[in-house]
C-alpha atoms as a PDB file:
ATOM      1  CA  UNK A   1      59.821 -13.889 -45.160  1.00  0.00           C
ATOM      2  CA  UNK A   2      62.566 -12.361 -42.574  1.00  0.00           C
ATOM      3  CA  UNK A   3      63.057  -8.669 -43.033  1.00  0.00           C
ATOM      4  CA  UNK A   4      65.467  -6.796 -41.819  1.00  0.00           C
ATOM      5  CA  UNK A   5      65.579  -2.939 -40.823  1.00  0.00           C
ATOM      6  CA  UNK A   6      69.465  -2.133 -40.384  1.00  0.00           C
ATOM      7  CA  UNK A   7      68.761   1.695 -39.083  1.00  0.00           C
ATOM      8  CA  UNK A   8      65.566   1.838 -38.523  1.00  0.00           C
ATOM      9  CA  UNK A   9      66.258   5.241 -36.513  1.00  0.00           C
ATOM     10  CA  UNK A  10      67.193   7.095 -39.548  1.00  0.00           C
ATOM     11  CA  UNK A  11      63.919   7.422 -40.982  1.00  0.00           C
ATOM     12  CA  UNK A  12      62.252   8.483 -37.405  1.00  0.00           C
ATOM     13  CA  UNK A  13      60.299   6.538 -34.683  1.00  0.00           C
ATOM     14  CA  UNK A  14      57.797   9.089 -35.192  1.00  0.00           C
ATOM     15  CA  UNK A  15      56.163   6.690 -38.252  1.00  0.00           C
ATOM     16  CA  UNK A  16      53.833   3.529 -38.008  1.00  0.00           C
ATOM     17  CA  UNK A  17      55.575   0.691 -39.776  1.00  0.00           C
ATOM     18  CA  UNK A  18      53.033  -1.554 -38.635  1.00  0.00           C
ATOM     19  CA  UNK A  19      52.421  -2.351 -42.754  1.00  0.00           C
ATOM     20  CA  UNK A  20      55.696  -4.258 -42.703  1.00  0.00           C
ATOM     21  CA  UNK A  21      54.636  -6.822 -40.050  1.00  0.00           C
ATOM     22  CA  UNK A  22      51.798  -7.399 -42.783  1.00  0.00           C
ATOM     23  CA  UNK A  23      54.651  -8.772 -44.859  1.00  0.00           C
ATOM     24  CA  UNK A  24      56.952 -10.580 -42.523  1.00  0.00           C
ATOM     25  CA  UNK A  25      58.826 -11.209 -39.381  1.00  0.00           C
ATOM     26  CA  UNK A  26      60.069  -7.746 -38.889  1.00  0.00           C
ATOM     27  CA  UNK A  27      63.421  -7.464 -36.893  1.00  0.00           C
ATOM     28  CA  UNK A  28      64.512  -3.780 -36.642  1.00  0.00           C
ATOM     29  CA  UNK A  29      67.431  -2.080 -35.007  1.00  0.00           C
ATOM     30  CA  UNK A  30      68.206   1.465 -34.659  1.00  0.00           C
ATOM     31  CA  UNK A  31      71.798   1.148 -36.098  1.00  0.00           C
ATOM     32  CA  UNK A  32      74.224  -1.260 -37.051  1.00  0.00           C
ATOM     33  CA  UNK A  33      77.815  -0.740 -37.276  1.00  0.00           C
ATOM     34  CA  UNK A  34      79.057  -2.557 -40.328  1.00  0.00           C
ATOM     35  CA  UNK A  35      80.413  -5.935 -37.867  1.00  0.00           C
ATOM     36  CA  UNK A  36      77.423  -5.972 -36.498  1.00  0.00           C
ATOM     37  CA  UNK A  37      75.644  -6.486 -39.997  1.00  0.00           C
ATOM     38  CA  UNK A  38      76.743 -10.131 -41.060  1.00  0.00           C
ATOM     39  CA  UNK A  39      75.430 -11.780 -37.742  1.00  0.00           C
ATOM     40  CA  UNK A  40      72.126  -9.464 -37.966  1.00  0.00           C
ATOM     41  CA  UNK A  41      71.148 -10.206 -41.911  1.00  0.00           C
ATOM     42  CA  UNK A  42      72.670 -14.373 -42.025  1.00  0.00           C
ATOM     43  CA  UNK A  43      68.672 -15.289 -42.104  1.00  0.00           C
ATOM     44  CA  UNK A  44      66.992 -11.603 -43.479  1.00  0.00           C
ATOM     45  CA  UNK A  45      65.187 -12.676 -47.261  1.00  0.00           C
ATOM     46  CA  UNK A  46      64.759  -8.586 -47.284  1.00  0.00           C
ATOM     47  CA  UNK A  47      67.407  -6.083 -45.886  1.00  0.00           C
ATOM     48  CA  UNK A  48      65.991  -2.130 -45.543  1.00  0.00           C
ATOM     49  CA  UNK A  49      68.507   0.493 -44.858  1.00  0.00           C
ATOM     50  CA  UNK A  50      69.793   3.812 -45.074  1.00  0.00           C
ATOM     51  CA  UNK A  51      73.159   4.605 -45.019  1.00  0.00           C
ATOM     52  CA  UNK A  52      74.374   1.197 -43.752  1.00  0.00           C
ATOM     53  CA  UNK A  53      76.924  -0.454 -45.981  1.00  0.00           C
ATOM     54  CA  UNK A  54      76.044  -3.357 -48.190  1.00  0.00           C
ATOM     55  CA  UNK A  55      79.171  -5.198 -49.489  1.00  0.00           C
ATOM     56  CA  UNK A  56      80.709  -8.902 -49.517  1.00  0.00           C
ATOM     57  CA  UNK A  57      82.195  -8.111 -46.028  1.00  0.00           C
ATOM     58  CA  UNK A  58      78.802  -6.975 -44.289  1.00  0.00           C
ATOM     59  CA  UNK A  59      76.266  -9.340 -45.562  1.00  0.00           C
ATOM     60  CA  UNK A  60      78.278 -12.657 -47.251  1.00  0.00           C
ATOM     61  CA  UNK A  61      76.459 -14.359 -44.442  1.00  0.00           C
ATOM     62  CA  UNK A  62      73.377 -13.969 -46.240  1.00  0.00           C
ATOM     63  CA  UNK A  63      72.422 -17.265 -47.605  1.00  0.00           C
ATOM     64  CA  UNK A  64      68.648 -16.324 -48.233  1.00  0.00           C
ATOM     65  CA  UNK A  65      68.875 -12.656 -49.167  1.00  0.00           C
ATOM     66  CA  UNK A  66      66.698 -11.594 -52.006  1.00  0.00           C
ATOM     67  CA  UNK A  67      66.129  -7.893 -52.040  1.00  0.00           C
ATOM     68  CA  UNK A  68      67.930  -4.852 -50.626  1.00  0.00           C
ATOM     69  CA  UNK A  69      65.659  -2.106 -50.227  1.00  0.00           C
ATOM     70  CA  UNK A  70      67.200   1.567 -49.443  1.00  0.00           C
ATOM     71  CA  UNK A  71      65.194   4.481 -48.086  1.00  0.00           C
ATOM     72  CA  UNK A  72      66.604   7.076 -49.883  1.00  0.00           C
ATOM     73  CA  UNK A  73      67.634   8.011 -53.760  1.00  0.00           C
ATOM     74  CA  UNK A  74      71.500   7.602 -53.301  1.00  0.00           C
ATOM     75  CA  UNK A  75      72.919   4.289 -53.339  1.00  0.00           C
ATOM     76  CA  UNK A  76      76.633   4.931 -52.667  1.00  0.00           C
ATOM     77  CA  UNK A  77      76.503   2.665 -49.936  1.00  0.00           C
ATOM     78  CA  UNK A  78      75.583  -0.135 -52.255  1.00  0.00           C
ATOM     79  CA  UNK A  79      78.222  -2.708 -53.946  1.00  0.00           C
ATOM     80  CA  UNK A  80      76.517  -3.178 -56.660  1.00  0.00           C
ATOM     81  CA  UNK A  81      78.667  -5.274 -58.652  1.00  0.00           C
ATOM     82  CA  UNK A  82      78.670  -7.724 -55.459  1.00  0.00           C
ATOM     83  CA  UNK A  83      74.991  -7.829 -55.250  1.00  0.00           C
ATOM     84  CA  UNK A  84      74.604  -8.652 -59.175  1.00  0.00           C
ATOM     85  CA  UNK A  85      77.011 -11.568 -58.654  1.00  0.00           C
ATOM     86  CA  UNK A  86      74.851 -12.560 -55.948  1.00  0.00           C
ATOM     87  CA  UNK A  87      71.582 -12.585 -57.925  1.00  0.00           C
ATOM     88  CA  UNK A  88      70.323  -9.978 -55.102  1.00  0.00           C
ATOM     89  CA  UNK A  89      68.015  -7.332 -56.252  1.00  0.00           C
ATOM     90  CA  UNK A  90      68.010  -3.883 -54.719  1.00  0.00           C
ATOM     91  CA  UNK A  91      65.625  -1.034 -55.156  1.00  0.00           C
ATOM     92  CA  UNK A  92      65.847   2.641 -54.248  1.00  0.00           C
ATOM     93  CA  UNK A  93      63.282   5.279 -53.825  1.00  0.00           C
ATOM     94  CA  UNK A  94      62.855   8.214 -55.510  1.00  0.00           C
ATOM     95  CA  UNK A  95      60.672  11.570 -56.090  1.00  0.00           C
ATOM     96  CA  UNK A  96      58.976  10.894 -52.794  1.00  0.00           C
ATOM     97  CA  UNK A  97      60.933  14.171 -51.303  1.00  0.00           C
ATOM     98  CA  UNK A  98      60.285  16.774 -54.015  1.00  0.00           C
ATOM     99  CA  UNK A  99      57.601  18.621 -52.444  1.00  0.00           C
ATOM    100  CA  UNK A 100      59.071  18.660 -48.694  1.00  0.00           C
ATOM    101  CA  UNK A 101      62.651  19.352 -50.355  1.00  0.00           C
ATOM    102  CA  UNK A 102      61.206  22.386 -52.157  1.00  0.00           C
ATOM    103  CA  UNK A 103      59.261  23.530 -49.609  1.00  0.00           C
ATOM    104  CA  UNK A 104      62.312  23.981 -47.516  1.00  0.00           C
ATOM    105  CA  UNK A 105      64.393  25.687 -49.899  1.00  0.00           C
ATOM    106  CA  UNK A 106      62.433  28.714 -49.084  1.00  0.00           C
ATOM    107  CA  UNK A 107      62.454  28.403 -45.855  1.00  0.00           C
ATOM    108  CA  UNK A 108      66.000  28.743 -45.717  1.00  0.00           C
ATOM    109  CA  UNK A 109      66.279  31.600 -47.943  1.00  0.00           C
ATOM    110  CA  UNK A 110      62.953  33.734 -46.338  1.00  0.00           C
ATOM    111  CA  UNK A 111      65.072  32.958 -43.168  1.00  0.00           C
ATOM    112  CA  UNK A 112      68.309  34.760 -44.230  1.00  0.00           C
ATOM    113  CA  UNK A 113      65.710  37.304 -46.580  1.00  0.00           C
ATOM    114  CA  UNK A 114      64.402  39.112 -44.616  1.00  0.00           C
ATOM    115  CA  UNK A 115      66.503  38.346 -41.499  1.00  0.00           C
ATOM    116  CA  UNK A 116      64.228  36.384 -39.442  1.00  0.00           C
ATOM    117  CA  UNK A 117      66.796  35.826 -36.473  1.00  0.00           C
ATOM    118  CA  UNK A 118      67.816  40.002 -35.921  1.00  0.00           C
ATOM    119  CA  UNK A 119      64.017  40.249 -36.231  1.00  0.00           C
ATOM    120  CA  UNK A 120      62.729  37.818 -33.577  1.00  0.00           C
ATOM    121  CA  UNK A 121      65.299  38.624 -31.286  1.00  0.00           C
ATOM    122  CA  UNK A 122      64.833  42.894 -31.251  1.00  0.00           C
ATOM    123  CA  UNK A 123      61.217  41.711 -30.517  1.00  0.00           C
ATOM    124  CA  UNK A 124      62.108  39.011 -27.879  1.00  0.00           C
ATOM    125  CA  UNK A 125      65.263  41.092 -26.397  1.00  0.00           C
ATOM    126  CA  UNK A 126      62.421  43.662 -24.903  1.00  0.00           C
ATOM    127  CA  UNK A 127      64.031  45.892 -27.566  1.00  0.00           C
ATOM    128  CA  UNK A 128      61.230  46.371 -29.065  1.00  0.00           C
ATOM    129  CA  UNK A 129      59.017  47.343 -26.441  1.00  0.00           C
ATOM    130  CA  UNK A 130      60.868  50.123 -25.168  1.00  0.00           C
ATOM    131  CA  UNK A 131      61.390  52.181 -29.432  1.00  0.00           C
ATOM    132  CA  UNK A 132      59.446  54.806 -30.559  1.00  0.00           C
ATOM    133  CA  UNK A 133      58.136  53.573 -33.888  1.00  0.00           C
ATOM    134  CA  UNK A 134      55.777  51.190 -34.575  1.00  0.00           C
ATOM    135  CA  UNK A 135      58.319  49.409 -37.350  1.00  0.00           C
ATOM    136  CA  UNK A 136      62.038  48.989 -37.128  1.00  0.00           C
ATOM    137  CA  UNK A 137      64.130  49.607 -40.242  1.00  0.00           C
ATOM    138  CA  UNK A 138      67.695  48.615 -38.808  1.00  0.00           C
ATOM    139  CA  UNK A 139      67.859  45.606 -41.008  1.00  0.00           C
ATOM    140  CA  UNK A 140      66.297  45.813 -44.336  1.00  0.00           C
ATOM    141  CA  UNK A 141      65.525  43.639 -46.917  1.00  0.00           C
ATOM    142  CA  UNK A 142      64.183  43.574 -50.343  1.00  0.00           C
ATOM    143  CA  UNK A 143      61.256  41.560 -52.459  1.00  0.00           C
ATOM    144  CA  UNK A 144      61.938  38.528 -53.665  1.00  0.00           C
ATOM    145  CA  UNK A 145      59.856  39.658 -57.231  1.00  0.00           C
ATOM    146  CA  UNK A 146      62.086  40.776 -59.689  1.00  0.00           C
ATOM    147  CA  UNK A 147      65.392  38.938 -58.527  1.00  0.00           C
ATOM    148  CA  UNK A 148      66.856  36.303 -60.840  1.00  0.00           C
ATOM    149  CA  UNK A 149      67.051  32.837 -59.342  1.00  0.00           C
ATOM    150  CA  UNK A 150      69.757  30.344 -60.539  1.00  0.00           C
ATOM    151  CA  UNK A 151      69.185  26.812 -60.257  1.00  0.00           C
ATOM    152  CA  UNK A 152      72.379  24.463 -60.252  1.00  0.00           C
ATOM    153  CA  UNK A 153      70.757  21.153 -61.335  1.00  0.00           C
ATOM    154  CA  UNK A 154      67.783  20.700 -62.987  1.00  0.00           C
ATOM    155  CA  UNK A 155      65.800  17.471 -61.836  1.00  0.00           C
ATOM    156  CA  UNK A 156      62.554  17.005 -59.898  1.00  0.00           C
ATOM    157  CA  UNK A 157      63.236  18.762 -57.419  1.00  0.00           C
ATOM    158  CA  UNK A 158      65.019  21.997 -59.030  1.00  0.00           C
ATOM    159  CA  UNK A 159      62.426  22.318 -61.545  1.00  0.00           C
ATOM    160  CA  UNK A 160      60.076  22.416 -58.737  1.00  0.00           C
ATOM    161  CA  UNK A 161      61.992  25.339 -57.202  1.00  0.00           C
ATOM    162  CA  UNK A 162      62.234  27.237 -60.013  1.00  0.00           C
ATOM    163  CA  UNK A 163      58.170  26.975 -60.457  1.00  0.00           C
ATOM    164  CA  UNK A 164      57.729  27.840 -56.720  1.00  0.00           C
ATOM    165  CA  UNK A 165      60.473  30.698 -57.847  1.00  0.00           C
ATOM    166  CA  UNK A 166      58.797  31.764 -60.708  1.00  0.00           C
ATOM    167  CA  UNK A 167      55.228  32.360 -58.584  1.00  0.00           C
ATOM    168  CA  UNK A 168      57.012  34.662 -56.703  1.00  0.00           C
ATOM    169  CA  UNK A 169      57.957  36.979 -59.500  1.00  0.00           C
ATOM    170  CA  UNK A 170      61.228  35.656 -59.842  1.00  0.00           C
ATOM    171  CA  UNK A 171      63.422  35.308 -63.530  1.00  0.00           C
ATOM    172  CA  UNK A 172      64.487  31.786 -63.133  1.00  0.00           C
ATOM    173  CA  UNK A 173      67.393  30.586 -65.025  1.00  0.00           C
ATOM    174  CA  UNK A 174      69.247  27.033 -65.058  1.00  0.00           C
ATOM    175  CA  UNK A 175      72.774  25.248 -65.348  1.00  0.00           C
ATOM    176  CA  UNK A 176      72.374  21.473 -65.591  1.00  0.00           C
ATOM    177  CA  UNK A 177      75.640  19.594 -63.857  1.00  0.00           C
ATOM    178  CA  UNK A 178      74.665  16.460 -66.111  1.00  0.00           C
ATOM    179  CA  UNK A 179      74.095  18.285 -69.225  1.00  0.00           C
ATOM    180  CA  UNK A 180      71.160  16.496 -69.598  1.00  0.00           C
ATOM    181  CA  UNK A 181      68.463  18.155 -68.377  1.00  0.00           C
ATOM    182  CA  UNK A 182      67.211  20.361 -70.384  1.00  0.00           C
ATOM    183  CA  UNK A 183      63.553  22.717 -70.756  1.00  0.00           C
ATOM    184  CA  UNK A 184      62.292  25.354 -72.560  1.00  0.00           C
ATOM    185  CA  UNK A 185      60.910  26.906 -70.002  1.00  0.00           C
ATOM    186  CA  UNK A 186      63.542  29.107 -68.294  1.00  0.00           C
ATOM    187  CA  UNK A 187      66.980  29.750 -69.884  1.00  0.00           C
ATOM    188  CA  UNK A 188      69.820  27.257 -69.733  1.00  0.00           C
ATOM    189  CA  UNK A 189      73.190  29.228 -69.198  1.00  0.00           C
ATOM    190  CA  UNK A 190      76.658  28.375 -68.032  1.00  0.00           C
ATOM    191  CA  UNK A 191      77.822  28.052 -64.408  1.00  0.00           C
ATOM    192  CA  UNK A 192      79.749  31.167 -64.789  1.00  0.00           C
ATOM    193  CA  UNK A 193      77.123  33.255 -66.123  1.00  0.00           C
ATOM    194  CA  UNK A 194      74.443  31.481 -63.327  1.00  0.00           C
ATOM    195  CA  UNK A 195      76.905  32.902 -60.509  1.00  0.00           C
ATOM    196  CA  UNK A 196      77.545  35.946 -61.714  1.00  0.00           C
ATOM    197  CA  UNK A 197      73.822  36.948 -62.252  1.00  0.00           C
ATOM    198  CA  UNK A 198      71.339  35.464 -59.871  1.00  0.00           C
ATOM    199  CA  UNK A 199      70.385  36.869 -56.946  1.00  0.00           C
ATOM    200  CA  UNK A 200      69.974  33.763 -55.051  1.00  0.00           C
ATOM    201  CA  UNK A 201      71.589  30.137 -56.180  1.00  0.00           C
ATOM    202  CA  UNK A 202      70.096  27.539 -54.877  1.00  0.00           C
ATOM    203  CA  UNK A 203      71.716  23.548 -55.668  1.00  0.00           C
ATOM    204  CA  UNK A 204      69.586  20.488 -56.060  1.00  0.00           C
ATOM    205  CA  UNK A 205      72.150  18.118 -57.987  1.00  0.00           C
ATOM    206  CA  UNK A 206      73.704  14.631 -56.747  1.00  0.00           C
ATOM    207  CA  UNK A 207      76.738  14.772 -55.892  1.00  0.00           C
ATOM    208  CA  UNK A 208      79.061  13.046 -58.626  1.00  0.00           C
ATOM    209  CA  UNK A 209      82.782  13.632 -60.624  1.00  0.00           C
ATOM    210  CA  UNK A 210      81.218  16.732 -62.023  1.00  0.00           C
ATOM    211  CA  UNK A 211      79.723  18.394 -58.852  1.00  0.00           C
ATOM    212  CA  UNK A 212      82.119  17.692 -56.337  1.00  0.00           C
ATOM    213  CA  UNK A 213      83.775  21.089 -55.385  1.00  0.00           C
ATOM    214  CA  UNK A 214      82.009  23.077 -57.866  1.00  0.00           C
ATOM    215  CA  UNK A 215      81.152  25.880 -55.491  1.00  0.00           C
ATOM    216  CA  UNK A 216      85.010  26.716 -54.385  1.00  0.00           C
ATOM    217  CA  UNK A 217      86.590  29.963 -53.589  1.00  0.00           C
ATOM    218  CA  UNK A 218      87.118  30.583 -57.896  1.00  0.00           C
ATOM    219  CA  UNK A 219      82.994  29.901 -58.314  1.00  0.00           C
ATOM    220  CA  UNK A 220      82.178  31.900 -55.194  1.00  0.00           C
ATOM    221  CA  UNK A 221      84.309  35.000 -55.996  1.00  0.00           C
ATOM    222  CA  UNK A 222      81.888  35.655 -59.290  1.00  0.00           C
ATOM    223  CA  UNK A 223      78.897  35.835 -57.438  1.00  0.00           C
ATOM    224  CA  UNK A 224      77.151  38.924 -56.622  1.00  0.00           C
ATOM    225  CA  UNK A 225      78.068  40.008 -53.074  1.00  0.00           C
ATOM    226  CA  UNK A 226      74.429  40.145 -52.582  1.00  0.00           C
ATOM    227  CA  UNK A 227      73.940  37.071 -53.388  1.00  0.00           C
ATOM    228  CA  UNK A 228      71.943  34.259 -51.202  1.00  0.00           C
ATOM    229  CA  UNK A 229      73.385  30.530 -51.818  1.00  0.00           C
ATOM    230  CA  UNK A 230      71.097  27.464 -50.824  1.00  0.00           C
ATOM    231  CA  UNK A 231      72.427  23.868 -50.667  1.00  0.00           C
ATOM    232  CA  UNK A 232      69.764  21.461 -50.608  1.00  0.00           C
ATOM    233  CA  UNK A 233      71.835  18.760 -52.436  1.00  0.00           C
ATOM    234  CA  UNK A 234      74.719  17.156 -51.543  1.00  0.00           C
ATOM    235  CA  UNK A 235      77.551  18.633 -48.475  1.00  0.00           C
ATOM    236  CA  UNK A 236      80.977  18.244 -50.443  1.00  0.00           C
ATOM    237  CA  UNK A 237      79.323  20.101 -53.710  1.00  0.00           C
ATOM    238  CA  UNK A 238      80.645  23.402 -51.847  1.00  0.00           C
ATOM    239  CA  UNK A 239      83.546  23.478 -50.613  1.00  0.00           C
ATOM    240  CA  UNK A 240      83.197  24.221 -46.767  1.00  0.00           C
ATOM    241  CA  UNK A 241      86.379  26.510 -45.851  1.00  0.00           C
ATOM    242  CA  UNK A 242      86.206  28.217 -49.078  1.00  0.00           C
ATOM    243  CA  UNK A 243      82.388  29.489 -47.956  1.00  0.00           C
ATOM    244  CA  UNK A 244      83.580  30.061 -44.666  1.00  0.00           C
ATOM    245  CA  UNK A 245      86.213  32.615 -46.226  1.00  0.00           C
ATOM    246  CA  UNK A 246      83.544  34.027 -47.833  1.00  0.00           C
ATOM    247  CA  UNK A 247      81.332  34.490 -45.705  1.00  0.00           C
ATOM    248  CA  UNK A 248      83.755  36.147 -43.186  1.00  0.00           C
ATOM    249  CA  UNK A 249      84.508  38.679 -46.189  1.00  0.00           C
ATOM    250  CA  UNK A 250      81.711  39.975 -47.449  1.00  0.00           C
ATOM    251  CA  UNK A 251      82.182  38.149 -50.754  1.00  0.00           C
ATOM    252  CA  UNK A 252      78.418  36.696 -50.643  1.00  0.00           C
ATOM    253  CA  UNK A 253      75.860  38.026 -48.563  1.00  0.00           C
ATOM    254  CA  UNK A 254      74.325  34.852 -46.871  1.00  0.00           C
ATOM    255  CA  UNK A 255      74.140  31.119 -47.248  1.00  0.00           C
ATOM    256  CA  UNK A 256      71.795  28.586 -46.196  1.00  0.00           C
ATOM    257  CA  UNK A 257      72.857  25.123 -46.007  1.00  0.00           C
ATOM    258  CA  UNK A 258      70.741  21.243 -45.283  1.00  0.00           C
ATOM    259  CA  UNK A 259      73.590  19.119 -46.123  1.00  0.00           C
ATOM    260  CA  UNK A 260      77.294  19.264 -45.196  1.00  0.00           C
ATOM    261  CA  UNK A 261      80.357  17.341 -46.171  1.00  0.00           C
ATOM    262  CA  UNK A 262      80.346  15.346 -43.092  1.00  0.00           C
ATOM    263  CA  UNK A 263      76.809  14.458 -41.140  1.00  0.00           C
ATOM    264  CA  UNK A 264      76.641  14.292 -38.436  1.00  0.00           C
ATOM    265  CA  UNK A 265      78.400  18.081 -38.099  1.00  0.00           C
ATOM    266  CA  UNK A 266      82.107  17.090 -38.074  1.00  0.00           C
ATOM    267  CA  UNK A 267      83.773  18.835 -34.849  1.00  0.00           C
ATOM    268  CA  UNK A 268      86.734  20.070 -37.243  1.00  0.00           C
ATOM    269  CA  UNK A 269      83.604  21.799 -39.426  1.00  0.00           C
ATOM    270  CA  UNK A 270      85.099  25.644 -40.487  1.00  0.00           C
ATOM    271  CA  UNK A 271      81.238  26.326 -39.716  1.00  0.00           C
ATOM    272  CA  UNK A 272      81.434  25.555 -35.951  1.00  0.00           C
ATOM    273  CA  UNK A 273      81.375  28.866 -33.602  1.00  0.00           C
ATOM    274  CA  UNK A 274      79.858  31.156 -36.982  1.00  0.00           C
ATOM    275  CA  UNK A 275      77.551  32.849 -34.848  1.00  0.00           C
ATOM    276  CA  UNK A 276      75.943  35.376 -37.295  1.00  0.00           C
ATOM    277  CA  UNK A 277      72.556  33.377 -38.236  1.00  0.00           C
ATOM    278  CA  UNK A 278      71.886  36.705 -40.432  1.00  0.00           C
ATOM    279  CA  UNK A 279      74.549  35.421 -42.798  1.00  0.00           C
ATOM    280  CA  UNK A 280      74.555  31.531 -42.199  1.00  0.00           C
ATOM    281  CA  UNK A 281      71.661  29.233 -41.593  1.00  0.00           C
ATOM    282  CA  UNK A 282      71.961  26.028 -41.138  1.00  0.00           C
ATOM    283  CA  UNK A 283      69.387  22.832 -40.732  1.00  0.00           C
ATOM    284  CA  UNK A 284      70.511  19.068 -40.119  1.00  0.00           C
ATOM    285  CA  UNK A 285      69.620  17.088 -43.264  1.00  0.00           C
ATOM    286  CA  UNK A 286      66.204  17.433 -42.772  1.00  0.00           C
ATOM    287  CA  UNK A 287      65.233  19.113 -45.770  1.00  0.00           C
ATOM    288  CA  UNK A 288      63.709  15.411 -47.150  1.00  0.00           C
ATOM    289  CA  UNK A 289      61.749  14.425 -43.627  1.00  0.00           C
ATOM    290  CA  UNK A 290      58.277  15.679 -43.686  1.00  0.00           C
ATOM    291  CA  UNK A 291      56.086  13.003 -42.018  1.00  0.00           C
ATOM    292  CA  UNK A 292      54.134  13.322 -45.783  1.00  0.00           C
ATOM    293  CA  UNK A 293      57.394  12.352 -47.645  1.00  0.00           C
ATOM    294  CA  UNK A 294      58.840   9.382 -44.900  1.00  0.00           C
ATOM    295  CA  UNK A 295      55.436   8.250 -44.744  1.00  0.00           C
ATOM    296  CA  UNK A 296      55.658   7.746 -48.607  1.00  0.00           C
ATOM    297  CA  UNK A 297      58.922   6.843 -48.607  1.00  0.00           C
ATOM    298  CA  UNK A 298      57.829   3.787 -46.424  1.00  0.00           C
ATOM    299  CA  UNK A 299      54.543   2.637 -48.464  1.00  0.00           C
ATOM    300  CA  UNK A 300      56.727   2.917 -51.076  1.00  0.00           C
ATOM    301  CA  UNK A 301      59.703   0.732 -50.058  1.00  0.00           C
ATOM    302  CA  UNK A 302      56.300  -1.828 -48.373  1.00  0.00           C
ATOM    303  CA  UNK A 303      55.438  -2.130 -52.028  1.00  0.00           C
ATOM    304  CA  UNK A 304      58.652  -3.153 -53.828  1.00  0.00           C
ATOM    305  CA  UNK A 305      58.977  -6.129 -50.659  1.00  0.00           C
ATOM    306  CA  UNK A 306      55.240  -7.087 -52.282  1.00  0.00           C
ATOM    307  CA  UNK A 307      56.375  -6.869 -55.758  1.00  0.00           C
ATOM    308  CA  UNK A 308      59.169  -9.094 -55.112  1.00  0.00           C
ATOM    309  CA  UNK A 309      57.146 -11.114 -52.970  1.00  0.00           C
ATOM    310  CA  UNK A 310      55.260 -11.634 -55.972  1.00  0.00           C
ATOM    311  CA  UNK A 311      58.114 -12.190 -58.504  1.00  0.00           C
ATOM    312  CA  UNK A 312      59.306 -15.344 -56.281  1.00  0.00           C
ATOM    313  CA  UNK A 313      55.889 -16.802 -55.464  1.00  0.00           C
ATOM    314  CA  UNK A 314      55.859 -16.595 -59.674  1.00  0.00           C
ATOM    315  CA  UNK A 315      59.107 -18.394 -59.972  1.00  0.00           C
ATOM    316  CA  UNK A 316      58.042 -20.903 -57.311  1.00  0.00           C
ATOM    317  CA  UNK A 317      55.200 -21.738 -59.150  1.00  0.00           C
ATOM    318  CA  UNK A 318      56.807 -22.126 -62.641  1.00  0.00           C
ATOM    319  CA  UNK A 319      57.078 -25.989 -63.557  1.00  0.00           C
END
């Protein structure tokens, strides 16, 4: 069996994928560009990607392909109409991030909470060294117990954060974009009354027809200007300039952002040159990339190539 790794540099070369030469001849490259795909996959049985394109164009060269298998949970990048046609399978992976994606939802908000940057540098600027006081009160902040916490999307990974949030002394409350998740253990509310009452508002939904540009200038204006907003879900569900606006005007008091509307950082982004880290924190998609979760992520996709390893030897063997 010939497998395939189109990007193998977008899950890290920090990981052992020895497992997969276990399986197969393993030929990995760090990226393809989609004409470079059709020459690299015309013998693959198994293709593994991330964000490469998979269409007629980029892999109709395929004779032998069997199984598409994409590390990650969204398969925009996926024709899957063109694939059924085909009779190729392709698998996705998900839940594997819910710990690591939680986990750094609050490290972007304790970040902006309780000012971690002004902090670290009136310690490292000497600043510190040369006041009278033992503690420095310039920049205050309050507990996080008590606050209410609004959580825009309700899956495996925002109930997580509202459990985490609830620990902390938090009143959690929910707005499901799908309208289909639903619990009984925090209060489901609308997306007006979310904004307009949480302290912080953090977003773990897919990005879809219902949650693209849901956080614009209307949505951001009825938060408090206290507020704390947290994007761990998809870039285009806020719209950038609009939070740039606000930012610059006081309307919200701090955002901390993972994903962005074009990654890499677009060099037209209205975030480039916003220098106040007190108000906007920002991390490069790597919200999902523990070792723990792309280690996972990996056995994981290893044992769908098995299972359909197994399906064919099955088939093979059928009279």
């Amino acid at each position: 069996m010939n497998i395939v790794f189109l990007d193998r540099k977008s899950i890290g070369h920090d990981l052992d994928l020895s497992e997969f030469d276990t399986l197969g001849e393993v030929t990995m490259y760090d990226f393809s560009a989609p004409e470079e795909v059709p020459e690299r996959v015309r013998d693959a049985d198994v293709i593994v990607l991330n964000k490469t394109p998979i269409n007629e164009a980029t892999i109709h060269t395929a004779a032998r392909l069997k199984l598409v298998c994409v590390t990650a949970t969204g398969t925009n990048n996926l024709d899957k109409d063109y694939l059924e046609r085909q009779g190729i399978a392709w698998r996705n992976v998900a839940g594997y991030s819910t710990e690591t994606v939680a986990q750094h939802t609050f490290a972007l908000l304790f970040y902006l909470w309780e000012h971690g940057r002004y902090y670290d540098d009136y310690v490292k600027s000497g600043r510190y060294a040369g006041d009278t006081l033992f503690t420095h009160y310039d920049n205050s902040f309050h507990e996080l117990s008590g606050k209410t916490w609004g959580i825009i999307g309700l899956g495996a990974i925002g109930r997580r954060v509202a459990t985490i949030a609830a620990a902390f002394g938090c009143s959690v409350q929910y707005y499901s974009t799908s309208g289909r998740n639903h619990t009984d253990d925090w209060p489901e509310v609308s997306l007006d009354e979310l904004l307009e009452t949480s302290d912080i508002v953090s977003i773990h939904a897919p990005l879809n027809e219902q949650t693209k540009g849901l956080i614009d200038k209307a949505a951001l204006a009825k938060m408090k200007s206290s507020a704390v907003l947290l994007n761990l879900g998809r870039g285009p569900i806020i719209v950038e300039a609009d939070l740039k606006d606000a930012l610059d005007r006081g309307v919200i008091a701090a955002a901390g952002l993972d994903v962005l509307t074009v990654e890499p950082m677009s060099k037209q982004s209205p975030f480039l040159g916003f220098e106040d880290s007190d108000r906007l924190y920002i991390t490069p998609h790597i919200a999902w990339a523990s070792i723990e979760a792309r280690t996972r992520l990996m056995h994981i996709i290893a044992d769908q190539i098995r299972d359909a390893m197994g399906l064919l030897e099955e088939c093979e063997g059928t009279p």
